[in-house]
C-alpha atoms as a PDB file:
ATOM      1  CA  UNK A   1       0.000   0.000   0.000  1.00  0.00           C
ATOM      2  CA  UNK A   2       1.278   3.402  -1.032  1.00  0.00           C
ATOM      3  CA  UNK A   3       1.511   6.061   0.924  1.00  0.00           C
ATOM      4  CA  UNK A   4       0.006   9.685   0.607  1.00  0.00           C
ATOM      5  CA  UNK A   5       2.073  12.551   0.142  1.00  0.00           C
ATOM      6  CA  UNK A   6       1.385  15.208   2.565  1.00  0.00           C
ATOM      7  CA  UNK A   7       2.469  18.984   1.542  1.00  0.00           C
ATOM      8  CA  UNK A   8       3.429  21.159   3.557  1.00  0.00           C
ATOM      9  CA  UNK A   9       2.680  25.049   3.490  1.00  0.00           C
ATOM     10  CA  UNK A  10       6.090  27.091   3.410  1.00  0.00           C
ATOM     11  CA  UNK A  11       5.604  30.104   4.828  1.00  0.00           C
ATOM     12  CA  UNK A  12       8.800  31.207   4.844  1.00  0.00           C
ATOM     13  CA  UNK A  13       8.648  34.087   2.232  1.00  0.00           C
ATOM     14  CA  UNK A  14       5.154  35.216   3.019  1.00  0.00           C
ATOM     15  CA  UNK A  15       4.905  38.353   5.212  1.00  0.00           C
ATOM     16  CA  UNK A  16       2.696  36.951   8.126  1.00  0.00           C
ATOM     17  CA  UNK A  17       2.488  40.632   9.620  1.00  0.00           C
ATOM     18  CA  UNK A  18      -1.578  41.253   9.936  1.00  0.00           C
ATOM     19  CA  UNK A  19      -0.854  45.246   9.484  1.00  0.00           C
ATOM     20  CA  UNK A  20       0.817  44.940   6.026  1.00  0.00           C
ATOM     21  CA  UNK A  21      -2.340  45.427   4.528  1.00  0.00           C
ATOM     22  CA  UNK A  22      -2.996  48.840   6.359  1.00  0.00           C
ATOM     23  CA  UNK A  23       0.323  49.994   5.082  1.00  0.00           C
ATOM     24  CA  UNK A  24      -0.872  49.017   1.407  1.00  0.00           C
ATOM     25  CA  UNK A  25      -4.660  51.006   2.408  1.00  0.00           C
ATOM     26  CA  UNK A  26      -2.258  53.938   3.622  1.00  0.00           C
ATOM     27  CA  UNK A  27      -0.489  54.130   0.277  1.00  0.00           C
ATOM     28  CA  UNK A  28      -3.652  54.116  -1.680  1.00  0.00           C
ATOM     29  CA  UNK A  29      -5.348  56.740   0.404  1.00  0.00           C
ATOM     30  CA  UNK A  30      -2.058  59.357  -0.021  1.00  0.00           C
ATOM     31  CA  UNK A  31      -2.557  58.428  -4.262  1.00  0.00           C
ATOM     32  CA  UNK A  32      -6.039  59.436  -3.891  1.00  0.00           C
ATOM     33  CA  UNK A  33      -5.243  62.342  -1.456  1.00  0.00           C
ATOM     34  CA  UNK A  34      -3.020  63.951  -4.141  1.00  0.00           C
ATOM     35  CA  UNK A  35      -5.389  62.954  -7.282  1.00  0.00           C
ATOM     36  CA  UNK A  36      -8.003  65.293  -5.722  1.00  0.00           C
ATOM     37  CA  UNK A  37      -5.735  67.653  -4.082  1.00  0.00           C
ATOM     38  CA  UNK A  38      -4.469  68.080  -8.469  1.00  0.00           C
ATOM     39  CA  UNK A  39      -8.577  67.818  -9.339  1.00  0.00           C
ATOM     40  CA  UNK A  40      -8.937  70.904  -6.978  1.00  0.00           C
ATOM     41  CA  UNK A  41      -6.258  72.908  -8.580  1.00  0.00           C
ATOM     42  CA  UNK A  42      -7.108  72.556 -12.155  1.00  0.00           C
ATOM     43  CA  UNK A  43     -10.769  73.113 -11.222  1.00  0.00           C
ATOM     44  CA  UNK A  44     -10.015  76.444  -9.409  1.00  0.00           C
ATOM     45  CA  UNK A  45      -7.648  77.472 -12.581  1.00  0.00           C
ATOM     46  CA  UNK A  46      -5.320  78.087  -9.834  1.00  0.00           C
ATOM     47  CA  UNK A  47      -2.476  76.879 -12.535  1.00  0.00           C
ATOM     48  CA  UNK A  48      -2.830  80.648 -14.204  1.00  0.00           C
ATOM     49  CA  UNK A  49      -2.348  82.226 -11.329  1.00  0.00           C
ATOM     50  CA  UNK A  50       0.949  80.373 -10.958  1.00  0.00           C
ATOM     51  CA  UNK A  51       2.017  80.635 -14.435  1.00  0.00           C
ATOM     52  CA  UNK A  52       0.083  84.120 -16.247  1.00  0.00           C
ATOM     53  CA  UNK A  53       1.134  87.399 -15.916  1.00  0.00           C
ATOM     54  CA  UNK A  54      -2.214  88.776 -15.687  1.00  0.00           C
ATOM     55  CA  UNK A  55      -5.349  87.006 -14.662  1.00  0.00           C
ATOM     56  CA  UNK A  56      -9.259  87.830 -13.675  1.00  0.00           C
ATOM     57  CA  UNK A  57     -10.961  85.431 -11.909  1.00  0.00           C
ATOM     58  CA  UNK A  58     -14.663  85.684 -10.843  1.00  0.00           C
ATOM     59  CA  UNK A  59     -16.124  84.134  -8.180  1.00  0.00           C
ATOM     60  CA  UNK A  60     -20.125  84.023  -7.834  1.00  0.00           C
ATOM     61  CA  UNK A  61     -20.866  85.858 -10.766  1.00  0.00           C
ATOM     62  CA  UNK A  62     -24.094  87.582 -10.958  1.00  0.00           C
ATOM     63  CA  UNK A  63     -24.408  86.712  -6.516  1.00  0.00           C
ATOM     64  CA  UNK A  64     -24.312  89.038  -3.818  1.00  0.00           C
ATOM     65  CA  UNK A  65     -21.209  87.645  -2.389  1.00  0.00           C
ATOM     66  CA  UNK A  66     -19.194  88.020  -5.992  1.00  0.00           C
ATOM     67  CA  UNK A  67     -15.722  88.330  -5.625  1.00  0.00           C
ATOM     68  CA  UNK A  68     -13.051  89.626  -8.172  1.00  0.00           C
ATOM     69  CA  UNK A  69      -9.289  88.525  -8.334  1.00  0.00           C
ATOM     70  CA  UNK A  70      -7.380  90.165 -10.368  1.00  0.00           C
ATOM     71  CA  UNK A  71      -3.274  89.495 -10.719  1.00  0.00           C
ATOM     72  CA  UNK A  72      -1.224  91.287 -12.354  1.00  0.00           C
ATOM     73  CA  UNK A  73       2.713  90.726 -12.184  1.00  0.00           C
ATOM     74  CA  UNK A  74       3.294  89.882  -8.466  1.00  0.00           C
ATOM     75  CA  UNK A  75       0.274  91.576  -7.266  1.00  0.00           C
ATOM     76  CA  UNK A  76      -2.902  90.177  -6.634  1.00  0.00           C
ATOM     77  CA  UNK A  77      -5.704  92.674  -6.045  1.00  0.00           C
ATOM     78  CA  UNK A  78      -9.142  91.144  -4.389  1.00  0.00           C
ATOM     79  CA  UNK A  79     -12.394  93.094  -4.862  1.00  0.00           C
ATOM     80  CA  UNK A  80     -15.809  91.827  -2.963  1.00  0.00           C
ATOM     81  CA  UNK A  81     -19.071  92.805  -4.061  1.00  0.00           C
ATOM     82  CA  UNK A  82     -21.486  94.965  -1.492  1.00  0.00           C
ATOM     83  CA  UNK A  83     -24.598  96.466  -1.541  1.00  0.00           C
ATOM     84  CA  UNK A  84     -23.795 100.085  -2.841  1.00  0.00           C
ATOM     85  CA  UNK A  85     -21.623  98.893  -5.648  1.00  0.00           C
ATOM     86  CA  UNK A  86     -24.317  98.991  -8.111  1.00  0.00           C
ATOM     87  CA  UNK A  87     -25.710 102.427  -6.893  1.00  0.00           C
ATOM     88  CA  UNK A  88     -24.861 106.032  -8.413  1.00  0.00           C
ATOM     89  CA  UNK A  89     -25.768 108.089 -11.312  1.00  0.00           C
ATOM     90  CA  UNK A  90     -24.659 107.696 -14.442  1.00  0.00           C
ATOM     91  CA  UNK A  91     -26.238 106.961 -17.960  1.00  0.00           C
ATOM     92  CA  UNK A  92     -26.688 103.806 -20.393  1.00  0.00           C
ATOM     93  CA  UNK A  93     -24.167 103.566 -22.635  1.00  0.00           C
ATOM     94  CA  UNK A  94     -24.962  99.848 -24.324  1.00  0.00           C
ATOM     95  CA  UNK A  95     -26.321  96.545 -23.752  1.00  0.00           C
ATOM     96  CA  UNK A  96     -24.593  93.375 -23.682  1.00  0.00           C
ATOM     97  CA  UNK A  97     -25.614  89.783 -24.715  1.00  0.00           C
ATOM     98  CA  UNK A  98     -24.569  86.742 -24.061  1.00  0.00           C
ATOM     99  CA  UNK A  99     -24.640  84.037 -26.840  1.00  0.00           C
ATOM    100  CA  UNK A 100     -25.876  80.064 -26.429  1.00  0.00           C
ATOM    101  CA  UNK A 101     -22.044  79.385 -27.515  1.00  0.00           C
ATOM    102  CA  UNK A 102     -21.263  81.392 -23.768  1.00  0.00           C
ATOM    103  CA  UNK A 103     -19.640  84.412 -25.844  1.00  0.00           C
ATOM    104  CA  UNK A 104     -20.490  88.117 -24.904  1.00  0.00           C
ATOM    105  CA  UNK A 105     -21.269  90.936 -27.307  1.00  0.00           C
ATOM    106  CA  UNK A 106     -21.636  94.701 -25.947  1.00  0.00           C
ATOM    107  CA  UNK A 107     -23.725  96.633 -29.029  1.00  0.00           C
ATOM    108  CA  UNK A 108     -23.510 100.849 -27.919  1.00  0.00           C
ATOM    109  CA  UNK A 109     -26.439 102.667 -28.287  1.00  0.00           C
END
């Protein structure tokens, strides 16, 4: 009668440390971390304002909290919309209109 082989697990190359996987959860949240941290940055258009000269951003156009950023050079200027920035005299000079294409056209009177 022939006997059965028994096998053996060899264990000696695994890593049989149960917090190895964290480590590899750790490394995947930083990838992530940095993939939305580069998301943010385009989104914002923050990459002109490190590499233009001169750049206007608007923020809440049209709102009652709109801001204005403008850079120019080295110097970045910040404007914030209040209540009496739309009031004074003066006359109409034009109106503008905006296309479907999201183009502006100002026609003078």
């Amino acid at each position: 009668m022939k006997r059965a082989k028994r096998h053996t697990l060899d264990l000696e190359g695994v890593d049989t440390d149960p917090l190895s996987g964290m480590a590899n959860l750790f490394d995947v949240a930083m990838v992530f971390a940095v993939a939305l941290m580069v998301a943010m940055v385009i989104n914002f258009r923050m990459t002109d304002m490190l590499t233009e000269d001169e750049v206007t951003i608007v923020k809440n156009p049209g709102r009652q909290d709109m801001e204005i950023v403008v850079k120019k050079g080295r110097e970045i200027t910040q404007y914030k919309g209040s209540e009496d920035a739309g009031q004074g005299k003066g006359r109409r000079i034009g109106v503008a209109y905006e296309l479907e294409d999201g183009r502006i056209i100002y026609v003078p009177e």
